[in-house]
PDB file of N, CA and C in Angstrom:
ATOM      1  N   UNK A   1     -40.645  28.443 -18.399  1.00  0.00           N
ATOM      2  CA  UNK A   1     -39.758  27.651 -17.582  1.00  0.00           C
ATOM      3  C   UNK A   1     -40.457  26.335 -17.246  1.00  0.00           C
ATOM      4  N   UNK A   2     -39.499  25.386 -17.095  1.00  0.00           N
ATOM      5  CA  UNK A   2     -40.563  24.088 -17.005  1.00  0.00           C
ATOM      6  C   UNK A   2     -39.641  23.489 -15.992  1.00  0.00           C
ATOM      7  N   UNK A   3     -40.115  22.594 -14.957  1.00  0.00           N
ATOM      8  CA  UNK A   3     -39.308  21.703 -14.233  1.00  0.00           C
ATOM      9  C   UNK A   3     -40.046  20.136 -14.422  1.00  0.00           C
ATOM     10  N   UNK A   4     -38.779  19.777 -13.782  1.00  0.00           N
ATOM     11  CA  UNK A   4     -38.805  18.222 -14.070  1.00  0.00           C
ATOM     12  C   UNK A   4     -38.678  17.180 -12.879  1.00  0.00           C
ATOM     13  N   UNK A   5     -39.692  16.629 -12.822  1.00  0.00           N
ATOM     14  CA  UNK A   5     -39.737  15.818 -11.401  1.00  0.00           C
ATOM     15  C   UNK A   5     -39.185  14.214 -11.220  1.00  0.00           C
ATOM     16  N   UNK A   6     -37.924  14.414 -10.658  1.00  0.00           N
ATOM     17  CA  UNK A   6     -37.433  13.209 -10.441  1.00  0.00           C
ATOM     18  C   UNK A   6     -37.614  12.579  -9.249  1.00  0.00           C
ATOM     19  N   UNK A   7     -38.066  11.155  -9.602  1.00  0.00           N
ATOM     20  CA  UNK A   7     -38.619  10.276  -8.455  1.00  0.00           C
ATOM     21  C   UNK A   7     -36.960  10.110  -7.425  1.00  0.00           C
ATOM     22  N   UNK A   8     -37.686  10.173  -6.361  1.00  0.00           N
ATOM     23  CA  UNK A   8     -36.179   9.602  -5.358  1.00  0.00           C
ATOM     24  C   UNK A   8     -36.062   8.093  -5.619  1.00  0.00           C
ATOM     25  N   UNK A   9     -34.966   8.009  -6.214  1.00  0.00           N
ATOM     26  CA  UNK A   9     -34.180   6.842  -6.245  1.00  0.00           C
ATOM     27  C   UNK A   9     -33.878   5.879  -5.257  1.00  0.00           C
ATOM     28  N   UNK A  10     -33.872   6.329  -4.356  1.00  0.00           N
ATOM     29  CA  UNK A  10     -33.136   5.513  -3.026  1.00  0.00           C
ATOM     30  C   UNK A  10     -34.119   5.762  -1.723  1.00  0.00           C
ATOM     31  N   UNK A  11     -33.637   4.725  -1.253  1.00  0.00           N
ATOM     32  CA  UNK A  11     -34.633   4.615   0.209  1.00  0.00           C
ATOM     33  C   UNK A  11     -33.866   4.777   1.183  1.00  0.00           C
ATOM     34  N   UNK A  12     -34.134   4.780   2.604  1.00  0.00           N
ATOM     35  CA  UNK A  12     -33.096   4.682   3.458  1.00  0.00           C
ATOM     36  C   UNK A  12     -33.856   3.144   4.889  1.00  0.00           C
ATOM     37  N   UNK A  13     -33.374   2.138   4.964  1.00  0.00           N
ATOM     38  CA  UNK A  13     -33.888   1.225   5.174  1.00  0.00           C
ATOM     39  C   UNK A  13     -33.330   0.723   6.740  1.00  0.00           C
ATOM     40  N   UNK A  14     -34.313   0.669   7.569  1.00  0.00           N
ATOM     41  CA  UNK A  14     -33.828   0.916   9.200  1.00  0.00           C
ATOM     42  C   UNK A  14     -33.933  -0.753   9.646  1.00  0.00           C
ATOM     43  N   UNK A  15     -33.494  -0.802  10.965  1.00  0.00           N
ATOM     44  CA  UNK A  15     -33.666  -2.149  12.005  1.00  0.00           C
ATOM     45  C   UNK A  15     -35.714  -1.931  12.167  1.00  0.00           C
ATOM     46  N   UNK A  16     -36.549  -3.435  11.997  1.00  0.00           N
ATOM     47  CA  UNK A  16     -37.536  -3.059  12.020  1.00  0.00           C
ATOM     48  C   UNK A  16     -38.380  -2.995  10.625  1.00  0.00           C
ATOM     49  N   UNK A  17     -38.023  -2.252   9.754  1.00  0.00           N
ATOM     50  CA  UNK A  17     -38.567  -1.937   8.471  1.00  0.00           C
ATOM     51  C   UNK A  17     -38.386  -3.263   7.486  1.00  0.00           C
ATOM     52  N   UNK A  18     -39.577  -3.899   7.190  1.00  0.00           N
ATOM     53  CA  UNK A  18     -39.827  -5.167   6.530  1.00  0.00           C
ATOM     54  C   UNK A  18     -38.807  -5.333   5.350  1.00  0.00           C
ATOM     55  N   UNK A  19     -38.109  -4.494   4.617  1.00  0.00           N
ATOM     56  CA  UNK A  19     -36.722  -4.650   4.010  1.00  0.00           C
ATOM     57  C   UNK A  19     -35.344  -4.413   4.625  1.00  0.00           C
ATOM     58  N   UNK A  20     -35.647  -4.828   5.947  1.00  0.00           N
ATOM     59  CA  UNK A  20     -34.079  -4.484   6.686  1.00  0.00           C
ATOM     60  C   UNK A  20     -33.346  -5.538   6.337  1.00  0.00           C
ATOM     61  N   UNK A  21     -33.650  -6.763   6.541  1.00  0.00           N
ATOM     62  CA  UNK A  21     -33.085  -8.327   6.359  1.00  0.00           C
ATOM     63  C   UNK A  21     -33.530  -9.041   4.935  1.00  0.00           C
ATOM     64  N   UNK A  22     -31.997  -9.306   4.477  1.00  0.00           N
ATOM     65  CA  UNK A  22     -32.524 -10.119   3.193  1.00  0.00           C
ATOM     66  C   UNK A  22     -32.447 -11.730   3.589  1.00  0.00           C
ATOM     67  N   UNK A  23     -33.139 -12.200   2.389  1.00  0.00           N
ATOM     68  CA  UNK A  23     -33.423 -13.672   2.803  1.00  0.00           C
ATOM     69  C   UNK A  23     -33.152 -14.500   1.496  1.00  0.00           C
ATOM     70  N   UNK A  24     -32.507 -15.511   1.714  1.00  0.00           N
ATOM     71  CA  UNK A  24     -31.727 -16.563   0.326  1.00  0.00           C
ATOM     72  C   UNK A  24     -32.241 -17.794   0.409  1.00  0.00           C
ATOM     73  N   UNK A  25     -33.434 -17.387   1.369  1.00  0.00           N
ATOM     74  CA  UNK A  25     -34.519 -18.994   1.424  1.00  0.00           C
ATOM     75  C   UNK A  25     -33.899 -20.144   2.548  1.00  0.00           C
ATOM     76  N   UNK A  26     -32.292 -19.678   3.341  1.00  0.00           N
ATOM     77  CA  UNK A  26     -31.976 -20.498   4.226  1.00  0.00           C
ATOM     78  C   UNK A  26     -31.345 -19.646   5.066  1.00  0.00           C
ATOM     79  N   UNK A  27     -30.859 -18.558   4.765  1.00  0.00           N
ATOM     80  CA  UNK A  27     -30.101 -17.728   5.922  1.00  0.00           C
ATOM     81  C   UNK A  27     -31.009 -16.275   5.829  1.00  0.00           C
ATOM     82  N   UNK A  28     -31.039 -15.443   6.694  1.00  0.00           N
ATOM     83  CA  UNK A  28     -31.300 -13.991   6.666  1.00  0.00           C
ATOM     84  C   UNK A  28     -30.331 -13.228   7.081  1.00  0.00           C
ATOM     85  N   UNK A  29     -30.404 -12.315   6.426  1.00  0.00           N
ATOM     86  CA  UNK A  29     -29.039 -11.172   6.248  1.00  0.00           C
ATOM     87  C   UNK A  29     -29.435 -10.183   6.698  1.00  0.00           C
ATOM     88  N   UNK A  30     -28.634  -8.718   7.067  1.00  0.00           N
ATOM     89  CA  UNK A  30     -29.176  -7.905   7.867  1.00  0.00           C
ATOM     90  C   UNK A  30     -28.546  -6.704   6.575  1.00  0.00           C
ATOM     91  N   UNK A  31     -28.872  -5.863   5.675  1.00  0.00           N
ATOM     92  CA  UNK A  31     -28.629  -5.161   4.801  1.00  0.00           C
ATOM     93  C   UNK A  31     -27.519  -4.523   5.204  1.00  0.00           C
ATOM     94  N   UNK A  32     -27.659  -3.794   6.497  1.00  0.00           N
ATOM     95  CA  UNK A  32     -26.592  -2.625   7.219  1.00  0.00           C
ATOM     96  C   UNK A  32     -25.726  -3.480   8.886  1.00  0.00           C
ATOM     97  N   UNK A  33     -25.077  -3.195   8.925  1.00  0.00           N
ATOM     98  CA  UNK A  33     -24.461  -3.673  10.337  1.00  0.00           C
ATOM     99  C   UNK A  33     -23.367  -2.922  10.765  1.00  0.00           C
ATOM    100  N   UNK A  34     -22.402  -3.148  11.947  1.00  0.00           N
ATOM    101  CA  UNK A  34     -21.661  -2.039  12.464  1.00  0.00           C
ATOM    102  C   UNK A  34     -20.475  -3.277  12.800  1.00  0.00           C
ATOM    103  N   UNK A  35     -19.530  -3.185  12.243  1.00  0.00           N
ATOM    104  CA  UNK A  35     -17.863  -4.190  12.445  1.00  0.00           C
ATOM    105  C   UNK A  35     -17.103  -3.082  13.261  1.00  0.00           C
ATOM    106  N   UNK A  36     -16.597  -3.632  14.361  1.00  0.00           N
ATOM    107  CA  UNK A  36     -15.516  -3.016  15.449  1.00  0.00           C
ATOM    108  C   UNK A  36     -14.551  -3.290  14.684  1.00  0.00           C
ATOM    109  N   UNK A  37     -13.282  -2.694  14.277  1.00  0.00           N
ATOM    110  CA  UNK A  37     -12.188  -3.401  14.221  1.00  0.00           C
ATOM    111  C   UNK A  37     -11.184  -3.874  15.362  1.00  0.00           C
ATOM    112  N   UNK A  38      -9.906  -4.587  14.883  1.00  0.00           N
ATOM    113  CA  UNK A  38      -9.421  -5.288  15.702  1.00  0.00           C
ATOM    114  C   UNK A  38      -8.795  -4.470  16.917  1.00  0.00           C
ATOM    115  N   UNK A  39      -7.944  -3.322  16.210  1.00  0.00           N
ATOM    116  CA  UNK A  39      -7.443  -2.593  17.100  1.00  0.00           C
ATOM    117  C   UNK A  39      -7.865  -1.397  17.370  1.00  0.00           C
ATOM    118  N   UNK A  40      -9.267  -1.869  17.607  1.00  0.00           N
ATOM    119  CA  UNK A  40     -10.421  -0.489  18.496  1.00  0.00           C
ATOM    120  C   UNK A  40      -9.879  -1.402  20.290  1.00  0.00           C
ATOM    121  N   UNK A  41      -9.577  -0.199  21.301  1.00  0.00           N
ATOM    122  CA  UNK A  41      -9.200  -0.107  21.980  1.00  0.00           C
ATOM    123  C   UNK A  41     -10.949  -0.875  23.172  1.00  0.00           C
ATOM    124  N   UNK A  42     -10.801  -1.618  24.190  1.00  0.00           N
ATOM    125  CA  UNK A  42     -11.648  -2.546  25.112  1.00  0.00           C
ATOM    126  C   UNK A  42     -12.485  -1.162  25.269  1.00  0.00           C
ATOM    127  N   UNK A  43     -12.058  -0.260  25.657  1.00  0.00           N
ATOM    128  CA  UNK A  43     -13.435   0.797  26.461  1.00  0.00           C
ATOM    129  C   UNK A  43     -14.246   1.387  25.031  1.00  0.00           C
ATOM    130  N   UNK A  44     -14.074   1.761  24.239  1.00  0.00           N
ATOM    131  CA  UNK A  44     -14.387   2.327  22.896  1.00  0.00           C
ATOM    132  C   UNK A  44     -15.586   0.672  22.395  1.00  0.00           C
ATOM    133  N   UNK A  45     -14.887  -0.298  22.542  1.00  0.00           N
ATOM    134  CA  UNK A  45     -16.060  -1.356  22.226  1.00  0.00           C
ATOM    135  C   UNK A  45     -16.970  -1.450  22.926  1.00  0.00           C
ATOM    136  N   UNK A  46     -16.659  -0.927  24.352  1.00  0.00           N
ATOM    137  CA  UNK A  46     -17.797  -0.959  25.742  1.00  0.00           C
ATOM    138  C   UNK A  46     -18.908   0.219  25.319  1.00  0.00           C
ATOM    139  N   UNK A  47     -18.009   1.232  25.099  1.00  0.00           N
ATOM    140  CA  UNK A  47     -19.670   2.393  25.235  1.00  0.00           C
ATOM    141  C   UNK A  47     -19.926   2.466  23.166  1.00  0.00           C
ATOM    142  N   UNK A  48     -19.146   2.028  22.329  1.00  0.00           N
ATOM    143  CA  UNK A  48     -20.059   1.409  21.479  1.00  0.00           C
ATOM    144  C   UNK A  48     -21.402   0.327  21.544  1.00  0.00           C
ATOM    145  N   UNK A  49     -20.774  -0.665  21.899  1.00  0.00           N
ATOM    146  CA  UNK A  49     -21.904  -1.641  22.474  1.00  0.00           C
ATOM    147  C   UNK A  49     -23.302  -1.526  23.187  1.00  0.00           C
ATOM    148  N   UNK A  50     -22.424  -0.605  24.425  1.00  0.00           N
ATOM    149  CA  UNK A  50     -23.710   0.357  24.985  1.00  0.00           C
ATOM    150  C   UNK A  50     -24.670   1.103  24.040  1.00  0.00           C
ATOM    151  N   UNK A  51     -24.198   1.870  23.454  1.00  0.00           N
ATOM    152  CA  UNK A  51     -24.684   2.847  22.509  1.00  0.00           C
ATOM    153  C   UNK A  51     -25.860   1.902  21.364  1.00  0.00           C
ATOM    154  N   UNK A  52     -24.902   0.331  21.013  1.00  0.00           N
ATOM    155  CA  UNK A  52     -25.894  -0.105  19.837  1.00  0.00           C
ATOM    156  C   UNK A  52     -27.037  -0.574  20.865  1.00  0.00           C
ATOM    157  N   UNK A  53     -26.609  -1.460  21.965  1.00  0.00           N
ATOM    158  CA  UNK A  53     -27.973  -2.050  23.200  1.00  0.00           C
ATOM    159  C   UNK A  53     -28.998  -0.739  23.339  1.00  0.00           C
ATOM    160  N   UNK A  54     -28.373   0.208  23.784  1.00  0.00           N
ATOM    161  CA  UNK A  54     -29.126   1.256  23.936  1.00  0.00           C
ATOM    162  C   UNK A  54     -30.596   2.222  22.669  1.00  0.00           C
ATOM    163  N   UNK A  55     -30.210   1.795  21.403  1.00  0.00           N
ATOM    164  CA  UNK A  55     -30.680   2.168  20.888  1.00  0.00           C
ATOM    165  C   UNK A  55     -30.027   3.431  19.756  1.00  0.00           C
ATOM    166  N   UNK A  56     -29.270   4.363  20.378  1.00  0.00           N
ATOM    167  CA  UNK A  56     -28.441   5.196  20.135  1.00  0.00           C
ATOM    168  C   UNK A  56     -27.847   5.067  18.656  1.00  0.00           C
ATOM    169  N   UNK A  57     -27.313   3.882  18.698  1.00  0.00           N
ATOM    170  CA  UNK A  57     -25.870   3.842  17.281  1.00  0.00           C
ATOM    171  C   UNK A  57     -27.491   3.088  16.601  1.00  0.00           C
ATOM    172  N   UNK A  58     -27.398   3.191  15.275  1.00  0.00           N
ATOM    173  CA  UNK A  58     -28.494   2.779  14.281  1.00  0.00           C
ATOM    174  C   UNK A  58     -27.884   2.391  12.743  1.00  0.00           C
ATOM    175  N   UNK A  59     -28.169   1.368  12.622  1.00  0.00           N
ATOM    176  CA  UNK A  59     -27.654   0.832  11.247  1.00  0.00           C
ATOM    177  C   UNK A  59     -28.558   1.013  10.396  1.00  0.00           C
ATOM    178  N   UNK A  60     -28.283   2.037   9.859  1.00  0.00           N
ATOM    179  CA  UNK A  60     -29.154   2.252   8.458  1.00  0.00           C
ATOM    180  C   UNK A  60     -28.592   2.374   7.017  1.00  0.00           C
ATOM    181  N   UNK A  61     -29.187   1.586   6.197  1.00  0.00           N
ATOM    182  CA  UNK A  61     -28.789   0.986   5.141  1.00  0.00           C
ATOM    183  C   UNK A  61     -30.097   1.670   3.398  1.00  0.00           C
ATOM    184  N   UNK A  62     -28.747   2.327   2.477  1.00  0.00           N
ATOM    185  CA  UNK A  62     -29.227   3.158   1.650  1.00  0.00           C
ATOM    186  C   UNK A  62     -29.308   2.125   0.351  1.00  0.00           C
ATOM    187  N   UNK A  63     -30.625   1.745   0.223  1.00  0.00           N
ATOM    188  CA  UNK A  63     -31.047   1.221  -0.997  1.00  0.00           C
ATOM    189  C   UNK A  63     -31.596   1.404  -2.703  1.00  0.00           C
ATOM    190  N   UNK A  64     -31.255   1.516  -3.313  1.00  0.00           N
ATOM    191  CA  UNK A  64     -32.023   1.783  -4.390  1.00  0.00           C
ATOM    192  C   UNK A  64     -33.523   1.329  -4.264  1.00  0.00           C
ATOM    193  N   UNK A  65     -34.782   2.113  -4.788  1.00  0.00           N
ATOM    194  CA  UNK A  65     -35.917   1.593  -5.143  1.00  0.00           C
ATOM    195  C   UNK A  65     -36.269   0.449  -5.936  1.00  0.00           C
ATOM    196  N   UNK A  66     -35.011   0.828  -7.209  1.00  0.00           N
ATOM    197  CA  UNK A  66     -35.348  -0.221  -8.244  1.00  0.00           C
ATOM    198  C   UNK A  66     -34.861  -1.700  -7.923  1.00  0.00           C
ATOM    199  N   UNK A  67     -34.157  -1.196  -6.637  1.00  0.00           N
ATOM    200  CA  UNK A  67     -33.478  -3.135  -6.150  1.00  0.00           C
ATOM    201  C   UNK A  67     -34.493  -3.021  -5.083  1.00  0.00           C
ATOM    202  N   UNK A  68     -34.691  -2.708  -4.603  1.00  0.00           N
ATOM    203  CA  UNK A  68     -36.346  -3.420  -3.606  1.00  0.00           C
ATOM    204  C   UNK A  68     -37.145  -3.971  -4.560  1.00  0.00           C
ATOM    205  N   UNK A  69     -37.750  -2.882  -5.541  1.00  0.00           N
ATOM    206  CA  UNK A  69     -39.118  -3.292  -6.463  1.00  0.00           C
ATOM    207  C   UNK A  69     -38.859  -5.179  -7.335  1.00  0.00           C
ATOM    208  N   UNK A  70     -37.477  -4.989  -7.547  1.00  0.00           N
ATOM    209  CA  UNK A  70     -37.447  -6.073  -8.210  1.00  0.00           C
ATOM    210  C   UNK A  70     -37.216  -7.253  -7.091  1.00  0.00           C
ATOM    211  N   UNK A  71     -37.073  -6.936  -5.541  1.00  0.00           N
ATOM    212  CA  UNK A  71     -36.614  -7.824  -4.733  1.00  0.00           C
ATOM    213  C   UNK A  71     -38.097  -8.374  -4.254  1.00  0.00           C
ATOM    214  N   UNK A  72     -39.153  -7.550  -4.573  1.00  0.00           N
ATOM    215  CA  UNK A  72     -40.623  -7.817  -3.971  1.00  0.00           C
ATOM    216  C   UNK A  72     -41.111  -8.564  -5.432  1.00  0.00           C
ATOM    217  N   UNK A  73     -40.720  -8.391  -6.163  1.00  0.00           N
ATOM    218  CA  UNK A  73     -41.236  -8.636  -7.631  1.00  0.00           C
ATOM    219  C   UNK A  73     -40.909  -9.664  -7.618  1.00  0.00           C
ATOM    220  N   UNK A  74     -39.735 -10.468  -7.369  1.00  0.00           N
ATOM    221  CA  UNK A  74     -39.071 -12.109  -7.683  1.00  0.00           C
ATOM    222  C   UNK A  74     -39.747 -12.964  -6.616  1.00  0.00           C
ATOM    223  N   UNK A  75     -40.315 -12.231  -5.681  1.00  0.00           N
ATOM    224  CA  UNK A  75     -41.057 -13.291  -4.822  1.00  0.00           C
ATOM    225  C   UNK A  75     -42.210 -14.270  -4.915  1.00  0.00           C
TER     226      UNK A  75
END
């Protein structure tokens, strides 16, 4: 029997972590973010809000390896 070891493909990339924000040499971008929509109700945006100030709600953003490696590589 033989197994076969596959590298993890993907990363998972947090607020903080030196690939959270991309950069186009004039703006920086934030990979992951959180959009309210329009007709989310005033209190639901309040203890969202709370929740992102707080720490709580977390934007985390699922990357491929091979698009980092080449994103550190073009630099």
């Amino acid at each position: 029997m033989t197994f076969t070891y596959i590298e993890n493909q993907f990363k998972k990339v947090r607020p903080g972590d030196e690939q959270f924000n991309m950069n186009d040499g004039v703006q920086i971008i934030p990979r992951a973010s959180i959009e309210i929509g329009q007709g989310c109700p005033e209190y639901f945006k309040t203890i969202i809000a709370k929740a992102y100030n707080e720490g709580w709600l977390i934007p985390i953003a699922t990357v491929k390896t091979k698009e980092l490696f080449w994103e550190e590589f073009s630099k």
